[in-house]
N, C-alpha and C. Protein backbone atom coordinates (compact mmCIF):
# COMPACT_ATOMS: atom_id res chain seq x y z
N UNK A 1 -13.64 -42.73 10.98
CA UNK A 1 -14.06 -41.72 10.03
C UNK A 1 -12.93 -40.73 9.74
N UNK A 2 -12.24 -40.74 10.44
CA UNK A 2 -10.81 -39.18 10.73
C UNK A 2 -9.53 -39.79 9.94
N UNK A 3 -9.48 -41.48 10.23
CA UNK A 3 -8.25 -41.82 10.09
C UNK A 3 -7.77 -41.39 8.88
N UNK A 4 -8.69 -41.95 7.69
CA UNK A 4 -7.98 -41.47 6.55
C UNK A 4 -6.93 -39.49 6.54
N UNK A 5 -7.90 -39.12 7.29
CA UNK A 5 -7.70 -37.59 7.33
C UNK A 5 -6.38 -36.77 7.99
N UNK A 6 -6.14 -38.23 8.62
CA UNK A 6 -5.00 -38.04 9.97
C UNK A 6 -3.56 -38.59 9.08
N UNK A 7 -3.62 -39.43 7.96
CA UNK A 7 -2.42 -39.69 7.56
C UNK A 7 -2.00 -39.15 6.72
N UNK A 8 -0.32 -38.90 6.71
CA UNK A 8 0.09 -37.88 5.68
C UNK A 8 -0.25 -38.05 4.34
N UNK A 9 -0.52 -37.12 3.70
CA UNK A 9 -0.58 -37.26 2.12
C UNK A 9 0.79 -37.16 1.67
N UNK A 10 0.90 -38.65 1.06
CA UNK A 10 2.22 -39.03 0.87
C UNK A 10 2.83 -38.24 -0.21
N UNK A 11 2.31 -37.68 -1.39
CA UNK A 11 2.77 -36.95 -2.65
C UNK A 11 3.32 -35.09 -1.93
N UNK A 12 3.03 -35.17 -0.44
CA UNK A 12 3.19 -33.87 0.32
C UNK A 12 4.11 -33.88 1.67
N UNK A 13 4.68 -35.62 1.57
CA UNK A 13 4.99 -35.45 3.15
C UNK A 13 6.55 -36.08 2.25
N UNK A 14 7.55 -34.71 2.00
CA UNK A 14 8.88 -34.76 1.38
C UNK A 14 9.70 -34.06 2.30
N UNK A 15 10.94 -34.00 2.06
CA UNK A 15 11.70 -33.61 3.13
C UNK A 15 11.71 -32.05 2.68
N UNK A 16 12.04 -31.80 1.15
CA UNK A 16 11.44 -30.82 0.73
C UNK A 16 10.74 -29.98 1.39
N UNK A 17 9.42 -30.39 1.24
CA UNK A 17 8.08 -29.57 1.76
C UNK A 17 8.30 -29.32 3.29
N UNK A 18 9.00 -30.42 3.84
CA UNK A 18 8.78 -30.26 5.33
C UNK A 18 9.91 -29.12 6.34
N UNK A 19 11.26 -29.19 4.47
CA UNK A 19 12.41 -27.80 5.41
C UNK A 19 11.48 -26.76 5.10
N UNK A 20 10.84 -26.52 3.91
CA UNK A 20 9.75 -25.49 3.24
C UNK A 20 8.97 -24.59 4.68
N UNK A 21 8.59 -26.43 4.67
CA UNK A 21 7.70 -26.00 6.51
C UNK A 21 8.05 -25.34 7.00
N UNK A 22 9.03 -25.89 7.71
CA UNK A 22 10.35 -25.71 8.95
C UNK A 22 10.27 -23.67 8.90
N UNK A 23 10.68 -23.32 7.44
CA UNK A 23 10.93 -22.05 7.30
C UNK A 23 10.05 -20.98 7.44
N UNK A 24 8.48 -21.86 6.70
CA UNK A 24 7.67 -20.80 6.83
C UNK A 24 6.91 -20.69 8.40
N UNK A 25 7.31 -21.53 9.26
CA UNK A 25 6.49 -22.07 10.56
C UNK A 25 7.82 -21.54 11.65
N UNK A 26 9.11 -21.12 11.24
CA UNK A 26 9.50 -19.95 11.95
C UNK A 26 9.37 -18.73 11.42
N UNK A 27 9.05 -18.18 10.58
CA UNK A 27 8.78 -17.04 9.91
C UNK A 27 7.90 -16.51 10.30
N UNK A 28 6.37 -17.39 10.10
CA UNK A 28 5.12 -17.04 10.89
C UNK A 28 5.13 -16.75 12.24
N UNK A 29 5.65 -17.40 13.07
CA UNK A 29 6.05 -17.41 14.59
C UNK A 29 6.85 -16.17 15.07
N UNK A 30 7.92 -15.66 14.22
CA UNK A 30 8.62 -14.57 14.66
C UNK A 30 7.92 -13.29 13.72
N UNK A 31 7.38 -13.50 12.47
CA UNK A 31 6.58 -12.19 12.64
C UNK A 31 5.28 -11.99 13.28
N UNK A 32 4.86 -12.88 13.47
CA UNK A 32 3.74 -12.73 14.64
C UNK A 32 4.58 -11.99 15.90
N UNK A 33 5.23 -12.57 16.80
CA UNK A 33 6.08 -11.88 17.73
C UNK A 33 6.69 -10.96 17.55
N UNK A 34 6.92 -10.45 16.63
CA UNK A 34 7.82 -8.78 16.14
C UNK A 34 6.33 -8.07 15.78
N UNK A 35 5.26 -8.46 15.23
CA UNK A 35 4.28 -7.15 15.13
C UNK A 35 3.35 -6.88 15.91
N UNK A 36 3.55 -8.12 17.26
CA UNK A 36 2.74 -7.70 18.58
C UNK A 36 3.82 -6.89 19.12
N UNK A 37 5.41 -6.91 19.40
CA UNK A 37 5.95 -6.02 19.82
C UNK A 37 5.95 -4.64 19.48
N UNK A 38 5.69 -4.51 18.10
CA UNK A 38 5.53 -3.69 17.27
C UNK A 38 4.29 -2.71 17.60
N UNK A 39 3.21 -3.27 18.19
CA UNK A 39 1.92 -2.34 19.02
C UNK A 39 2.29 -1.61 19.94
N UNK A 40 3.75 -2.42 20.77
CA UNK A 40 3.83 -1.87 22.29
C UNK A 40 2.45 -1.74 23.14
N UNK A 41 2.26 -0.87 23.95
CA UNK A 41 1.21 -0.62 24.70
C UNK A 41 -0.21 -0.50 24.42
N UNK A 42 -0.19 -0.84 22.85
CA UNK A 42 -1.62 -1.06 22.26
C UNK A 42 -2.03 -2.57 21.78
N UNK A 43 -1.06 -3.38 22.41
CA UNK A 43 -1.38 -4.91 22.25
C UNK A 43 -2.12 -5.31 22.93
N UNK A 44 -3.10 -6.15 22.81
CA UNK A 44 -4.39 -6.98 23.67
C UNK A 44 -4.90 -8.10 22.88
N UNK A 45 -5.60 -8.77 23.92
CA UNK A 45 -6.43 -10.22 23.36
C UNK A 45 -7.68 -9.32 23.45
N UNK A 46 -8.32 -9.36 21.96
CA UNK A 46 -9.88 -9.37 22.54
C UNK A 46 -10.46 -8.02 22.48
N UNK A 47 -11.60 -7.71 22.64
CA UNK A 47 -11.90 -6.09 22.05
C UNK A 47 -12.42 -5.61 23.79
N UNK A 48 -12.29 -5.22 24.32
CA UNK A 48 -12.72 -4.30 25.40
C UNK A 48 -13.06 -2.97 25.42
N UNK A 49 -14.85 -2.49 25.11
CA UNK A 49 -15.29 -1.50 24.72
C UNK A 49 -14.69 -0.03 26.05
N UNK A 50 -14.28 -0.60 26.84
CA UNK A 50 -14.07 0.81 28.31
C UNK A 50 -12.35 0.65 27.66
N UNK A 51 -11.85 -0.02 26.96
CA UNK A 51 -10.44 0.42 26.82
C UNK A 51 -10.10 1.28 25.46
N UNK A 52 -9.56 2.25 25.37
CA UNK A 52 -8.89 2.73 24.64
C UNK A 52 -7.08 3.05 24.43
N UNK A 53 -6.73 2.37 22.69
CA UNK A 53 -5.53 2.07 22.91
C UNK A 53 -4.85 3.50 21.30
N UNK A 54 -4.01 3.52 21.52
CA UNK A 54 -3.09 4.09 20.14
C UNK A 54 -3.39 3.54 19.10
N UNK A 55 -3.54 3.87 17.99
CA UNK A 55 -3.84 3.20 16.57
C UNK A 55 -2.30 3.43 16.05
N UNK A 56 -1.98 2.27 15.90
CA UNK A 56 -0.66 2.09 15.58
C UNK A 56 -0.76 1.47 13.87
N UNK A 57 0.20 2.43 13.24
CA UNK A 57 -0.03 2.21 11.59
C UNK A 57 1.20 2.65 11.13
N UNK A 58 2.48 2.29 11.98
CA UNK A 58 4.17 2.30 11.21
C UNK A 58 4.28 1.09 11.23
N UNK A 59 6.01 0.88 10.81
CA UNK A 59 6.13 -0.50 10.25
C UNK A 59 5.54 -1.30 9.77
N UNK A 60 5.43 -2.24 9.95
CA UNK A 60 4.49 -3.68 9.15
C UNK A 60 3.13 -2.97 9.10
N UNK A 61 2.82 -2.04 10.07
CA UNK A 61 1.40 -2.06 9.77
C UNK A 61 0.98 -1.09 8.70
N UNK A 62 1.71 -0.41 7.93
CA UNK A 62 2.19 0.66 7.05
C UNK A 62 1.41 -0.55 5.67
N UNK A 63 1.89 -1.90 5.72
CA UNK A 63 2.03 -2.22 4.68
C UNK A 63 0.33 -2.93 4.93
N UNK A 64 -0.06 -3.54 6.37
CA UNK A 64 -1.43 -4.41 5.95
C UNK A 64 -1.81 -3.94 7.93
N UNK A 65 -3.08 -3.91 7.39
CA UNK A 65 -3.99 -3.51 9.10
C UNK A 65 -3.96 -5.48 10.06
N UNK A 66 -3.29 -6.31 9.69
CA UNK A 66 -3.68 -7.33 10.97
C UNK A 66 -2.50 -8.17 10.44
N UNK A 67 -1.27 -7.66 10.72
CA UNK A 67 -0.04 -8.18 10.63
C UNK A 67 -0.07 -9.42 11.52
N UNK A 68 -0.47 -9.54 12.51
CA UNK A 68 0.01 -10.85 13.50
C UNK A 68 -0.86 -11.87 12.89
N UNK A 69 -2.42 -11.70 12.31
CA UNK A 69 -3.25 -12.63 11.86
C UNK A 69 -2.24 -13.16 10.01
N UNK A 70 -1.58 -12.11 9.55
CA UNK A 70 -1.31 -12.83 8.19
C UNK A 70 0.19 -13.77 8.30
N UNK A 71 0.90 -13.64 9.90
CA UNK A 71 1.67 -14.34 9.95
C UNK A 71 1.54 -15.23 10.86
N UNK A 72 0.64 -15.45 11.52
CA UNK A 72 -0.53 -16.50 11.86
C UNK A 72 -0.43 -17.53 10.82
N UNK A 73 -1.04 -16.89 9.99
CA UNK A 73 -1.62 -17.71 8.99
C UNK A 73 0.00 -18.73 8.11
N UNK A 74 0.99 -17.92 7.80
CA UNK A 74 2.39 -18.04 7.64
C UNK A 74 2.26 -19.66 7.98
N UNK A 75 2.66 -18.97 9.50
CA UNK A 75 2.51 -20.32 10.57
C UNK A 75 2.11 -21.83 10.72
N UNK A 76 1.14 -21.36 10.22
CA UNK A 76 0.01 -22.07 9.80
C UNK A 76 -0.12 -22.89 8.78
N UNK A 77 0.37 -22.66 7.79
CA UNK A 77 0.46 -22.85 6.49
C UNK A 77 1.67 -23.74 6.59
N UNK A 78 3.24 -23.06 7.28
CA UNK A 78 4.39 -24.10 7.64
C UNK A 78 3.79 -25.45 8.40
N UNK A 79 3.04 -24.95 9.93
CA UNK A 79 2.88 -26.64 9.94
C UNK A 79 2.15 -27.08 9.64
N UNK A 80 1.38 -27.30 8.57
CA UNK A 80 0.16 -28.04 7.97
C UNK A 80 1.36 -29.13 6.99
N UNK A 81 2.71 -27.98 5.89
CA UNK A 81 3.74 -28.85 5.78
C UNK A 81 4.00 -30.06 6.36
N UNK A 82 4.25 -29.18 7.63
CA UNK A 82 5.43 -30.37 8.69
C UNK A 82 4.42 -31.21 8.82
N UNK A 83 3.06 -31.48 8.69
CA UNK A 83 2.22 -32.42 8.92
C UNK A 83 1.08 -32.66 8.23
N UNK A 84 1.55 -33.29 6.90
CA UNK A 84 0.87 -32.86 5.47
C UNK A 84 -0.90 -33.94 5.58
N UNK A 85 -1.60 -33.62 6.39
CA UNK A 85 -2.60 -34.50 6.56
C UNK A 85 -3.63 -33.84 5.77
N UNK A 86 -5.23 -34.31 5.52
CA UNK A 86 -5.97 -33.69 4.98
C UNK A 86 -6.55 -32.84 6.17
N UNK A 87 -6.55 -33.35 7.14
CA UNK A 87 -7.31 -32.73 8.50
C UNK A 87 -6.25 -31.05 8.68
N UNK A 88 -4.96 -31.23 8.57
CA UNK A 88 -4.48 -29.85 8.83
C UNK A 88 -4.31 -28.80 7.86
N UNK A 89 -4.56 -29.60 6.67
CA UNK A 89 -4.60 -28.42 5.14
C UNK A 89 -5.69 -27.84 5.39
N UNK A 90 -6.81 -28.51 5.93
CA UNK A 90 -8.34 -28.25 5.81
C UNK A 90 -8.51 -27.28 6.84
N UNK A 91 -7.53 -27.25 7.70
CA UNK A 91 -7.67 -26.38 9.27
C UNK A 91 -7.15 -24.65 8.91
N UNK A 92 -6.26 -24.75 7.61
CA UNK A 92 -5.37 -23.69 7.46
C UNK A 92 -6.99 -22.30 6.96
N UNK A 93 -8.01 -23.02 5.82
CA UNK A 93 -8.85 -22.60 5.63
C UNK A 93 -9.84 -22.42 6.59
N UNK A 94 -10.09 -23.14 8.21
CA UNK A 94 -10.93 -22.77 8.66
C UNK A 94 -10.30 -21.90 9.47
N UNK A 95 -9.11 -21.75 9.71
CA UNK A 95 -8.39 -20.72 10.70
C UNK A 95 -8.72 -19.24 10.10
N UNK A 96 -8.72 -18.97 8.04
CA UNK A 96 -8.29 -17.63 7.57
C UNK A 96 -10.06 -17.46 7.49
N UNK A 97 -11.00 -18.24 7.67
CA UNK A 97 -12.52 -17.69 7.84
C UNK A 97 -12.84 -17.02 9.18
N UNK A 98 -12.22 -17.91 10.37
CA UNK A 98 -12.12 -17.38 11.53
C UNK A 98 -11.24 -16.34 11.74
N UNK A 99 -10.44 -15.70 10.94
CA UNK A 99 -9.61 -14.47 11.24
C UNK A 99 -10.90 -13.65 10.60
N UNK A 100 -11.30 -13.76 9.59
CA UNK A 100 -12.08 -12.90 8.81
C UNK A 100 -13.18 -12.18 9.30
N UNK A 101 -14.13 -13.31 9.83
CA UNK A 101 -15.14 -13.22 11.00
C UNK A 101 -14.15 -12.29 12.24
N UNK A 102 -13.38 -12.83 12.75
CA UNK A 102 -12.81 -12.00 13.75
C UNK A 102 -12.80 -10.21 13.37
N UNK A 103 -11.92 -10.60 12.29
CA UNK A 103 -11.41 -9.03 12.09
C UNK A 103 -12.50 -8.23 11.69
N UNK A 104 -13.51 -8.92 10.39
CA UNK A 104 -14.58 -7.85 9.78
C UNK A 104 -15.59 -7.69 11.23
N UNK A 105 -16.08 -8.58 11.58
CA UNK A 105 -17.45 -8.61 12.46
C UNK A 105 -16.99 -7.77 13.89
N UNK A 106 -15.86 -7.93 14.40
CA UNK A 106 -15.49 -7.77 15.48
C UNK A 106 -14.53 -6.61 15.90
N UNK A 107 -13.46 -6.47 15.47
CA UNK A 107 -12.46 -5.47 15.52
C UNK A 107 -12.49 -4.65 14.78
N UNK A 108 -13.09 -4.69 13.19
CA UNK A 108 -12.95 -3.41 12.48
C UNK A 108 -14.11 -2.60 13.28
N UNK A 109 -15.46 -3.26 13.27
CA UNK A 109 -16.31 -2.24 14.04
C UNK A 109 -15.82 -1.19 15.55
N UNK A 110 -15.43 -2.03 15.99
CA UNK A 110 -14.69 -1.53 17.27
C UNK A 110 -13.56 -0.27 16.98
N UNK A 111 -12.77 -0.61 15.79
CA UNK A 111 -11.90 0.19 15.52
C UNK A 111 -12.59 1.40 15.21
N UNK A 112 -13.11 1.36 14.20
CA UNK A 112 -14.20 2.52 13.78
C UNK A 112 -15.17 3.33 14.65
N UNK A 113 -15.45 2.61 15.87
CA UNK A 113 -16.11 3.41 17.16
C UNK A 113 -15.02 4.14 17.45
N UNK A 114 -13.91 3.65 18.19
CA UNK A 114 -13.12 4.60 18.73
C UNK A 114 -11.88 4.68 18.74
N UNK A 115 -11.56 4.99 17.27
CA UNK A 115 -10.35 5.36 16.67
C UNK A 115 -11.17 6.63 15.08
N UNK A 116 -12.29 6.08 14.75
CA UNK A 116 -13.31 7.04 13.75
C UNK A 116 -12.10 7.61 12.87
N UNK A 117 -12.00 8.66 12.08
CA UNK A 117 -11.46 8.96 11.14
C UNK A 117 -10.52 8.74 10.72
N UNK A 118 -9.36 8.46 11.57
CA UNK A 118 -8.00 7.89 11.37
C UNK A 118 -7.78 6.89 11.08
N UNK A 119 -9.04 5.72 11.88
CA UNK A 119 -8.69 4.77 11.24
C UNK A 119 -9.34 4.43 10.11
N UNK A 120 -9.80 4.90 9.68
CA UNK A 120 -11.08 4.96 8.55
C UNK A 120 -9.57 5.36 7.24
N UNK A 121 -9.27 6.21 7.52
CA UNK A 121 -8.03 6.94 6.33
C UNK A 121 -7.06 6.03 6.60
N UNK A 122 -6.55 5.40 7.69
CA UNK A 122 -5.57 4.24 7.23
C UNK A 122 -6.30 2.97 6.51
N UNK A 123 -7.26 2.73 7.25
CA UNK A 123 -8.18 1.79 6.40
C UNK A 123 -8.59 1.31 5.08
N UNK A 124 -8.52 3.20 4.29
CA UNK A 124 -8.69 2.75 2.85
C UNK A 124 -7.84 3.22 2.71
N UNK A 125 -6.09 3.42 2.74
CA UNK A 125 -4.68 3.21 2.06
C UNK A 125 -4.12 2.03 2.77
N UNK A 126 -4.09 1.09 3.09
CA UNK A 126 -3.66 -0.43 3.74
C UNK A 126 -4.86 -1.29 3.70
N UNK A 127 -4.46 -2.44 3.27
CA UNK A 127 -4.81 -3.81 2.90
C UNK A 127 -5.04 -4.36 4.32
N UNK A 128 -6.27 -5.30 4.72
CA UNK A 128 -6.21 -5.84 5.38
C UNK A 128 -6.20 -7.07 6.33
N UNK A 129 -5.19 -7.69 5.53
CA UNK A 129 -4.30 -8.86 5.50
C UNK A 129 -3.09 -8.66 4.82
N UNK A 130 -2.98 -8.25 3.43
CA UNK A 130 -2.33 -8.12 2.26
C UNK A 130 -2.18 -6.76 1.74
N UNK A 131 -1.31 -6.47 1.74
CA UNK A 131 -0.99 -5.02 1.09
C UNK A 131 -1.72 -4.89 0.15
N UNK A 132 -2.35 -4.01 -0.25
CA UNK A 132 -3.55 -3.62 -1.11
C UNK A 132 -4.54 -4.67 -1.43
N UNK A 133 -5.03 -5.59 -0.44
CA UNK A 133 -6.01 -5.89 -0.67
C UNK A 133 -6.95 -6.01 0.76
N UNK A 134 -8.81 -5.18 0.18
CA UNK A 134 -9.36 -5.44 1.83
C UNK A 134 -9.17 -3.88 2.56
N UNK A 135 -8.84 -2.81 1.11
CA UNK A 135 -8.75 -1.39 1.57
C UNK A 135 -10.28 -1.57 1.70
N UNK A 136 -10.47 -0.77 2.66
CA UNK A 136 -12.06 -0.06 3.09
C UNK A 136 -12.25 1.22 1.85
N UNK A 137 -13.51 0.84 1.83
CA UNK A 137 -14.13 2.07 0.26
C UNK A 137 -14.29 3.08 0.85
């Protein structure tokens, strides 16, 4: 049932597309790793209601509220390239629903408990994924 899904789509699997890859699948990888460094001491897996961290909103995060998830996605997007199947194009879309769910259902609420006004005012001047898009009303 998969196989078809598992072999490259040949009109996508070019050497082209695959340096394309190559570029955007280190790009994703090192800005993911520069905007978790970028938290410092407010980086974590996972929401933990007894922890409270810094709301960090310079650099990258100036421009979008979940910098590591949109170069995630970068990432993501490079190796689906490097491995032009229908099964990993199809994965790139279930990964940016599962950020979505993550971020709306899970972390913005959290943020808004206990970070409240600040982050609420960075919230609606930064995009959240994308620079101006996903400002909070």
């Amino acid at each position: 049932m998969l196989a078809g899904a598992l072999e490259p789509i040949a009109g996508l699997d070019t050497t082209a597309l695959h340096a394309a890859g190559c570029v955007l699948a280190a790009t994703g990888i090192a800005g993911t790793f520069a905007a978790q460094m970028a938290m410092g001491a407010s980086w974590r897996i996972g929401v933990d209601e007894s922890e409270r961290t810094e709301l960090v909103t310079g650099g990258v995060f100036s421009h979008c509220r979940n910098p590591i998830y949109t170069f995630m996605v970068i990432a993501w997007i490079g190796f689906a390239m490097l491995v032009p199947t229908w099964l990993s194009i199809a994965s790139i879309g279930v990964g940016v629903i599962a950020f979505q769910v993550q971020v709306r259902w899970v972390e913005e609420p959290f943020l808004i408990r206990t970070q409240g006004a600040p982050y609420l005012a960075w919230a609606r001047r930064v995009g959240r994924f994308l620079p101006g898009l996903g400002r909070l009303g």
